[in-house]
Protein backbone atom coordinates (compact mmCIF):
# COMPACT_ATOMS: atom_id res chain seq x y z
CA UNK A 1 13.21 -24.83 -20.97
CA UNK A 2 16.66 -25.98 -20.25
CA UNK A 3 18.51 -25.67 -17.05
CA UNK A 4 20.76 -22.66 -19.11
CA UNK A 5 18.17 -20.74 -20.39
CA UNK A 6 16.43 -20.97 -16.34
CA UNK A 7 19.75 -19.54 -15.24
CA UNK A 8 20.18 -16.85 -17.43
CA UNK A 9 16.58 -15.65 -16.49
CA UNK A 10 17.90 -15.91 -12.66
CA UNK A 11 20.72 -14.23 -13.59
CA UNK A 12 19.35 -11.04 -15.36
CA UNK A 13 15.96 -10.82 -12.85
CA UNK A 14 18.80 -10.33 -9.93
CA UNK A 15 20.69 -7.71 -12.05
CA UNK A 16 17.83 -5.99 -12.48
CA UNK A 17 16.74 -6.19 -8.86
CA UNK A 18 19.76 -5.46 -7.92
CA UNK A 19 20.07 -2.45 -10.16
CA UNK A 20 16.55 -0.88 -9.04
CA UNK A 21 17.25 -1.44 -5.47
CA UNK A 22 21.08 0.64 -5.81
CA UNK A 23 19.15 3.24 -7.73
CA UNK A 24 16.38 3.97 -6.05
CA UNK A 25 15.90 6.91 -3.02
CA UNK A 26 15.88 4.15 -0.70
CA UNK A 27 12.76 5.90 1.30
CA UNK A 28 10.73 2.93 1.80
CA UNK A 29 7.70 3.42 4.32
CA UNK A 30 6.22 0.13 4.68
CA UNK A 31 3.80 1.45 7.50
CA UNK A 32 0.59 1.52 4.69
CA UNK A 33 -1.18 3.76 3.08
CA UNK A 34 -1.12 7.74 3.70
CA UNK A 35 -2.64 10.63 1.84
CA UNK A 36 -2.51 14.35 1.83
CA UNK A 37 -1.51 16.67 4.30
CA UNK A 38 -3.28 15.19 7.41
CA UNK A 39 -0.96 11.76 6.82
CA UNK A 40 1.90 13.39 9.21
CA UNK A 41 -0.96 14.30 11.56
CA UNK A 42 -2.99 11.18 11.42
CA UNK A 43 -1.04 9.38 14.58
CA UNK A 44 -1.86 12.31 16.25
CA UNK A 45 -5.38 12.72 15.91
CA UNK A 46 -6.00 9.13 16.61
CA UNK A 47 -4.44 10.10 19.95
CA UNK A 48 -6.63 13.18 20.89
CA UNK A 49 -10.14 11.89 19.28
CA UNK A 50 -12.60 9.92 21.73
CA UNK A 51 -13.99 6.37 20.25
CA UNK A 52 -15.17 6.95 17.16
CA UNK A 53 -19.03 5.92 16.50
CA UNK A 54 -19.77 2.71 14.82
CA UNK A 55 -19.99 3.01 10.79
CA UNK A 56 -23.39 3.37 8.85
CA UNK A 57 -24.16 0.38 6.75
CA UNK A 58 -23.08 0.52 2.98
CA UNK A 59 -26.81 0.12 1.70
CA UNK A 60 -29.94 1.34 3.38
CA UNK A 61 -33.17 -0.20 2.69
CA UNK A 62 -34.08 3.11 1.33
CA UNK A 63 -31.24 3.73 -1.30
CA UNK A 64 -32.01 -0.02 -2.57
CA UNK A 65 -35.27 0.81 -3.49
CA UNK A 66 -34.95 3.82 -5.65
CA UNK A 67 -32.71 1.51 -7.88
């Protein structure tokens, strides 16, 4: 590719950023994922709720030997 051709391709990938980012609602949330409802309430309930009990395993013994 020539140096032109690289520019161009700048060029146009900038306008369109640059386009998208004017257009758009501009309510980014950047603080991960959140479903539902019980999203607003989630900070809360992490608050009030004691220490939360250690997670089963994935597999049991038992569930691998049905398969």
């Amino acid at each position: 590719m020539s140096n032109r051709s690289i520019i161009i391709m700048v060029l146009v990938l900038v306008g369109a950023t640059a386009y998208l980012l004017l257009k758009g609602d501009g309510d980014i949330d950047m603080g991960g994922e959140k479903h539902g409802a019980e999203a607003a309430h989630m900070e809360e309930a992490k608050k009030d709720a004691p220490a939360a009990a250690p997670a089963a395993p994935a597999a049991t013994p038992a569930a691998d030997a049905k398969k």
